[in-house]
Protein backbone atom coordinates (compact mmCIF):
# COMPACT_ATOMS: atom_id res chain seq x y z
CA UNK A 1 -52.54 84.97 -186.55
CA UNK A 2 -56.39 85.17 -186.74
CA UNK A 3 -58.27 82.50 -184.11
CA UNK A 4 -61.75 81.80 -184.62
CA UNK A 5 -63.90 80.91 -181.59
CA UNK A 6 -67.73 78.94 -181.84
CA UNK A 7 -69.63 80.18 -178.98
CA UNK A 8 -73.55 78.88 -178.26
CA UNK A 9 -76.38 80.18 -176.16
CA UNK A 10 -77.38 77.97 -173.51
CA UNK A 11 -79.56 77.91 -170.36
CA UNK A 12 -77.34 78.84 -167.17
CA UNK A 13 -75.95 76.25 -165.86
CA UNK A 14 -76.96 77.83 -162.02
CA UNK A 15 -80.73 77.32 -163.14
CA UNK A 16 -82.81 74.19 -162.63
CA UNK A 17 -84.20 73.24 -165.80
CA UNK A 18 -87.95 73.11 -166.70
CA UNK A 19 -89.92 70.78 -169.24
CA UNK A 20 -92.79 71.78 -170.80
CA UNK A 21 -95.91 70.18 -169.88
CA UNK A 22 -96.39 68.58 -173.26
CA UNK A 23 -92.99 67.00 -172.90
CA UNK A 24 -92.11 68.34 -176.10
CA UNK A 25 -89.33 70.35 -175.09
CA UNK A 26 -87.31 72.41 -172.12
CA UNK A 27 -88.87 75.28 -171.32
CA UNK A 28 -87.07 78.37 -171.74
CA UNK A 29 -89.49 81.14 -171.15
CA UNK A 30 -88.27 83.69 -168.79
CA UNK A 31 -85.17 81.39 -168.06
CA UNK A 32 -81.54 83.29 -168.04
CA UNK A 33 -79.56 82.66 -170.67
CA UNK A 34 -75.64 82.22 -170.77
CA UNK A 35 -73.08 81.66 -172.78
CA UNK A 36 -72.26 77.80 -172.89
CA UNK A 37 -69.06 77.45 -170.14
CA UNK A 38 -67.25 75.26 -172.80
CA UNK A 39 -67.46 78.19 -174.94
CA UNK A 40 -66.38 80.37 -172.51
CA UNK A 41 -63.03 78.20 -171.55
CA UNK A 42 -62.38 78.54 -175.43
CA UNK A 43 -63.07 82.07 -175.87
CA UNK A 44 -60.89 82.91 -172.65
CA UNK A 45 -57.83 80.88 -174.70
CA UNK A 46 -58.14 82.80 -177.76
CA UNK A 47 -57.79 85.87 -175.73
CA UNK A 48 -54.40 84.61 -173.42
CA UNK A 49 -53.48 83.65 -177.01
CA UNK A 50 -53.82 87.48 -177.85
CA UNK A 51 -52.12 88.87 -174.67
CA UNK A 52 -49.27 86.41 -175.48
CA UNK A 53 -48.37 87.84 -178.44
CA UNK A 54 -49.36 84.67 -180.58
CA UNK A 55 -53.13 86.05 -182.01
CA UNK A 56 -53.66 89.18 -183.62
CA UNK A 57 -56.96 88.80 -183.77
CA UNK A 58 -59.91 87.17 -181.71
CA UNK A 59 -63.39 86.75 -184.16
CA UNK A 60 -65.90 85.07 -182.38
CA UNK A 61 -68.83 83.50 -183.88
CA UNK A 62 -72.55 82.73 -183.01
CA UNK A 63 -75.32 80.42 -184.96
CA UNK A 64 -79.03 81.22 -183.39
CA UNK A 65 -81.79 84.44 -183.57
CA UNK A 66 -80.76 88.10 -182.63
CA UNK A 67 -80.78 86.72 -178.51
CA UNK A 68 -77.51 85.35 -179.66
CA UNK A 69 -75.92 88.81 -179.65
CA UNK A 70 -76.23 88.73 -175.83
CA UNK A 71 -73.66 86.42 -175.68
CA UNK A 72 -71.47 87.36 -178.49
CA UNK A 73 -70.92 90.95 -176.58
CA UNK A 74 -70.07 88.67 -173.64
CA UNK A 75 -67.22 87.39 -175.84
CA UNK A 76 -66.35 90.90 -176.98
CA UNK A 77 -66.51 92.34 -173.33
CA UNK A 78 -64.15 89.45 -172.09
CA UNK A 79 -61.63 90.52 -174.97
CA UNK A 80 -62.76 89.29 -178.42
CA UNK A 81 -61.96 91.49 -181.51
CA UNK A 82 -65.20 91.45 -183.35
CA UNK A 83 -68.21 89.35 -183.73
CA UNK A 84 -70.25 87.44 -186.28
CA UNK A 85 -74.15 85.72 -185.70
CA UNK A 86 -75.34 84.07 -188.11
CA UNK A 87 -78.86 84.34 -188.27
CA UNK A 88 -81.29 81.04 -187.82
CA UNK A 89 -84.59 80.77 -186.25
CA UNK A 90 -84.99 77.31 -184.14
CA UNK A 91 -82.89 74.21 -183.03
CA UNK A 92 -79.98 73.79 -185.60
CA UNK A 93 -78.00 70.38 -185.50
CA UNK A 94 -74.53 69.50 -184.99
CA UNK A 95 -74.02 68.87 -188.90
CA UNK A 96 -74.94 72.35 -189.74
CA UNK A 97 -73.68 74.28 -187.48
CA UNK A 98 -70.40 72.99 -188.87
CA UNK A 99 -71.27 73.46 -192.49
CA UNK A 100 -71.78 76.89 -191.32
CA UNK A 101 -68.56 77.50 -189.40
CA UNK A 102 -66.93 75.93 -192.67
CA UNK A 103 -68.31 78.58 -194.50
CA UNK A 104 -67.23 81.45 -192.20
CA UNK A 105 -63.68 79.61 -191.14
CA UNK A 106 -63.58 80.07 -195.69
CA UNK A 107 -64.35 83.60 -195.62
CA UNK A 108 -61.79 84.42 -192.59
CA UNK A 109 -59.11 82.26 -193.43
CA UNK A 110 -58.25 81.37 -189.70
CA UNK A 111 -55.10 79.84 -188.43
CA UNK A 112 -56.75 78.59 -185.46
CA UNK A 113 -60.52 77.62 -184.96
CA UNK A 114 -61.08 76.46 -181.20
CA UNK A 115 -64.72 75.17 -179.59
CA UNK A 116 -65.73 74.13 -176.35
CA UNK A 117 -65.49 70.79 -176.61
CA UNK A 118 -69.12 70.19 -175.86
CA UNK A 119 -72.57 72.34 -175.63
CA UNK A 120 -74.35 71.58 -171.99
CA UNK A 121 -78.07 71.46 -173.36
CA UNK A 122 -77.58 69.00 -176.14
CA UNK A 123 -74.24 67.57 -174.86
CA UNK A 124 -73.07 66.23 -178.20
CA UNK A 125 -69.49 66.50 -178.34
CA UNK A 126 -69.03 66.76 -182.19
CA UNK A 127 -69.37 69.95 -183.79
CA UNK A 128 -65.67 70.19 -183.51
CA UNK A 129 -64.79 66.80 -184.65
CA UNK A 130 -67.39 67.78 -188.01
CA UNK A 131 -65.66 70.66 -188.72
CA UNK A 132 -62.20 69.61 -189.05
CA UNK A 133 -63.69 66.55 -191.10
CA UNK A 134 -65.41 69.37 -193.55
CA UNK A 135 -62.53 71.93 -193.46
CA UNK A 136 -59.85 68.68 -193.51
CA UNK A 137 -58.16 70.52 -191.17
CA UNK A 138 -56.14 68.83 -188.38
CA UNK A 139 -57.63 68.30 -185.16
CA UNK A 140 -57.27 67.68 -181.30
CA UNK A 141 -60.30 67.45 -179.17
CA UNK A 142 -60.25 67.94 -175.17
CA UNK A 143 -57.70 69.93 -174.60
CA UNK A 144 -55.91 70.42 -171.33
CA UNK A 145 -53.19 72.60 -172.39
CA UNK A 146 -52.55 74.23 -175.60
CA UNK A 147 -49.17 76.06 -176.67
CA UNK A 148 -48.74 78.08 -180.21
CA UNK A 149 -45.46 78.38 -181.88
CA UNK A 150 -43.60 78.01 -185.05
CA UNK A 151 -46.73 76.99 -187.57
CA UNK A 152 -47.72 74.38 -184.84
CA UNK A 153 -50.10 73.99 -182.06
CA UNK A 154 -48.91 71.36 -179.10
CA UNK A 155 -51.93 70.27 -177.39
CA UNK A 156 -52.38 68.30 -174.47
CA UNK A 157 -55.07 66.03 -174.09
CA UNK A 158 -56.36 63.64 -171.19
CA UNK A 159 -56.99 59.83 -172.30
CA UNK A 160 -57.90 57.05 -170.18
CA UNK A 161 -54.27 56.06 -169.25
CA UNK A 162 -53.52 59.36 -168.54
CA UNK A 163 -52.03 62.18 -170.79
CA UNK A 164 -51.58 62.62 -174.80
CA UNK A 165 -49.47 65.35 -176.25
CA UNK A 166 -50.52 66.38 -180.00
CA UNK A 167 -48.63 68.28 -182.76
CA UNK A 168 -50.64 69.68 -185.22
CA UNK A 169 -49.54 72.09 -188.71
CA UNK A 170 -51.75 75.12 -188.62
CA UNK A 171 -54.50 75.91 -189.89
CA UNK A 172 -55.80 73.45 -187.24
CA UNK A 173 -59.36 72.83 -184.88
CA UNK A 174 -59.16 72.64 -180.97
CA UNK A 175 -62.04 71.38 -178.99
CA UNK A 176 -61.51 72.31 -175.23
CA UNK A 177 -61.75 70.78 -171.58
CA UNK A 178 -62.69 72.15 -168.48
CA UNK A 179 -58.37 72.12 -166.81
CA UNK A 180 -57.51 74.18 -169.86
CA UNK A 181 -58.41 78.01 -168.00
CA UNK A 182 -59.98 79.29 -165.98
CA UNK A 183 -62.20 82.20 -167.15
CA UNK A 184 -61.84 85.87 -166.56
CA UNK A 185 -64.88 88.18 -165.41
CA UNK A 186 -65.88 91.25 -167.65
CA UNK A 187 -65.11 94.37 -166.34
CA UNK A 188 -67.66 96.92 -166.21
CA UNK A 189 -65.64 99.38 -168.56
CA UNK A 190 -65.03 96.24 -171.29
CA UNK A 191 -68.53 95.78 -171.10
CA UNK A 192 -69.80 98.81 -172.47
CA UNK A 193 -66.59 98.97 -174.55
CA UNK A 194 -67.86 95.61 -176.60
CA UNK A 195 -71.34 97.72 -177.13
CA UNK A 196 -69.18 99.02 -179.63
CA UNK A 197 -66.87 96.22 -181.26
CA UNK A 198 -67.76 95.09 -184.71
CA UNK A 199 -70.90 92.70 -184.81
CA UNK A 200 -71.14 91.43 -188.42
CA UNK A 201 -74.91 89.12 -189.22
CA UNK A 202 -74.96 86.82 -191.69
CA UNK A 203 -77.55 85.03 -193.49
CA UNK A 204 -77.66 81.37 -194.43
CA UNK A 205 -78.30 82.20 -197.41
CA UNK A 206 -75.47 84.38 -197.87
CA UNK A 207 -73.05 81.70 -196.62
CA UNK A 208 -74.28 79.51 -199.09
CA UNK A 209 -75.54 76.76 -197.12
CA UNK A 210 -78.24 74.65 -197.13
CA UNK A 211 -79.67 73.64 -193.73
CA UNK A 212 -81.79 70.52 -192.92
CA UNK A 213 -82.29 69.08 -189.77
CA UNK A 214 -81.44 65.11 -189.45
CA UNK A 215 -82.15 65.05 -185.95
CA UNK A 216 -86.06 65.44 -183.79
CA UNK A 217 -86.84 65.68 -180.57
CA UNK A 218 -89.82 62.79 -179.95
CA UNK A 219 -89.69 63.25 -176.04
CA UNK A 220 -88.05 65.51 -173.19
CA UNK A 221 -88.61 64.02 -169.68
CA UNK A 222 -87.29 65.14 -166.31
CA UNK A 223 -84.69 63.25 -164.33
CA UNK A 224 -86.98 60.72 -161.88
CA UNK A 225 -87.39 62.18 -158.20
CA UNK A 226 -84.41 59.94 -155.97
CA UNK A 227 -85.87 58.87 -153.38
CA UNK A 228 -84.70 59.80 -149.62
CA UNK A 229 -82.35 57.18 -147.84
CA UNK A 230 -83.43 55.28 -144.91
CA UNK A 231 -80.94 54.41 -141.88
CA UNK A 232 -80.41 50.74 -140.73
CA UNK A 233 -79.89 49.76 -136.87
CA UNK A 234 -76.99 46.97 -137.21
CA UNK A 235 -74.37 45.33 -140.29
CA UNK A 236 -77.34 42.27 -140.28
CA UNK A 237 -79.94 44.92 -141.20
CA UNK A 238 -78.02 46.37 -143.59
CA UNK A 239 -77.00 43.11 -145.69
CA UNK A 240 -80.73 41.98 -145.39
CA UNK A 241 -81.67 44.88 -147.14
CA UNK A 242 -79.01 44.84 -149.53
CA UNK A 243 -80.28 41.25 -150.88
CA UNK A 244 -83.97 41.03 -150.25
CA UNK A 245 -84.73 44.92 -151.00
CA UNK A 246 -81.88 46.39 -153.42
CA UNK A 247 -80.81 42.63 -154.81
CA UNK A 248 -77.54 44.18 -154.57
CA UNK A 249 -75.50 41.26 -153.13
């Protein structure tokens, strides 16, 4: 069985992010990059999937410029098979970034195609959901626990009231949650072993898609300062404050 993993560069999550002066943007000039931890909780899945027995092959995939790479050899050094970038300069949106996956999920026929559920710079939450509407391939997004067997995936999902278990017929798209895994470190020998893994670039062009962009960025602003807390003498204090200052009560 062939899985398919989406993987996106992202700033660190460690780093405190910058805007740009103009407000037209987030500044990533000499900010470390990383691959998106979403991404990473999906990749590491693919691979257990591998070491289980269940995958015999992990192809992970990339849409951005050559900086991309970076983090596809992160996939490769954790345990991915081979990689594929496809090559686009500047922000792409949800929509086609999907239309390109459905192009490359055409070409390599996978059983499986699993995504972090979310990216944590745009924080969109629906690449997944677009591809399995292009590909009309079954879904289940958020997943807590995933099991392979038989044809079928068995995915476990948290809900509001609590826990939802999913069947779904292969060939199938999994979107995944933070209590699915917990990721693995490279190793130093993986790492320069994935230097020399497969790395396939593709055009957009050559996949045959069109991109357009429905979606612009009119303003980036920074979080507002919070402001320090103050410490009251007595309960009396404390509810005057509440009603005359924070109108809380």
């Amino acid at each position: 069985m062939k899985v398919l993993v989406a993987v996106k560069r992202v700033i660190d999550y460690n780093v405190k992010v910058r805007v740009k002066s103009d407000g037209s943007d987030v500044d990533l000039a000499n900010t470390k990059m990383a691959l998106n931890p979403f991404c990473e909780i999906a990749v590491e899945e693919a691979i257990r999937l591998k070491e289980q027995g269940v995958a015999s092959e992990v192809v992970v995939v990339s849409v951005g410029d050559k900086a991309c790479q970076e983090q596809i050899r992160t996939a490769l050094a954790l345990g991915a098979d081979r990689g594929i970038q496809i090559e686009s300069e500047g922000a792409v949106d949800s929509l086609s970034v999907a239309k390109l996956l459905k192009a490359v999920v055409a070409e390599e026929q996978p059983e499986l195609v699993i995504l972090g559920k979310q990216s944590i710079d745009s924080d969109n939450n629906q690449t997944g959901q677009m591809l399995a509407a292009l590909t009309a391939m079954p879904q289940a997004t958020f997943a807590s626990e995933l099991k392979v067997a038989d044809g079928k995936a068995t995915v476990t999902r948290e809900v509001d009231g609590g826990l939802q278990t999913l069947e779904l017929t292969l060939p199938a798209v999994v979107t995944t949650d933070l209590r699915l895994n917990e990721p693995r470190y490279a190793s130093l020998p993986n790492i320069m072993k994935a230097k020399r893994k497969p790395l396939d670039v593709k055009s957009v062009a050559e996949l045959g898609v069109e991109l357009k962009n429905n979606m612009k960025t009119l303003k980036v602003e920074p979080p507002a300062e919070r402001q320090g807390g103050i410490m009251v003498s007595s309960v009396t204090e404390l509810v005057e404050k509440l009603q005359n200052e924070a109108k809380a009560i």
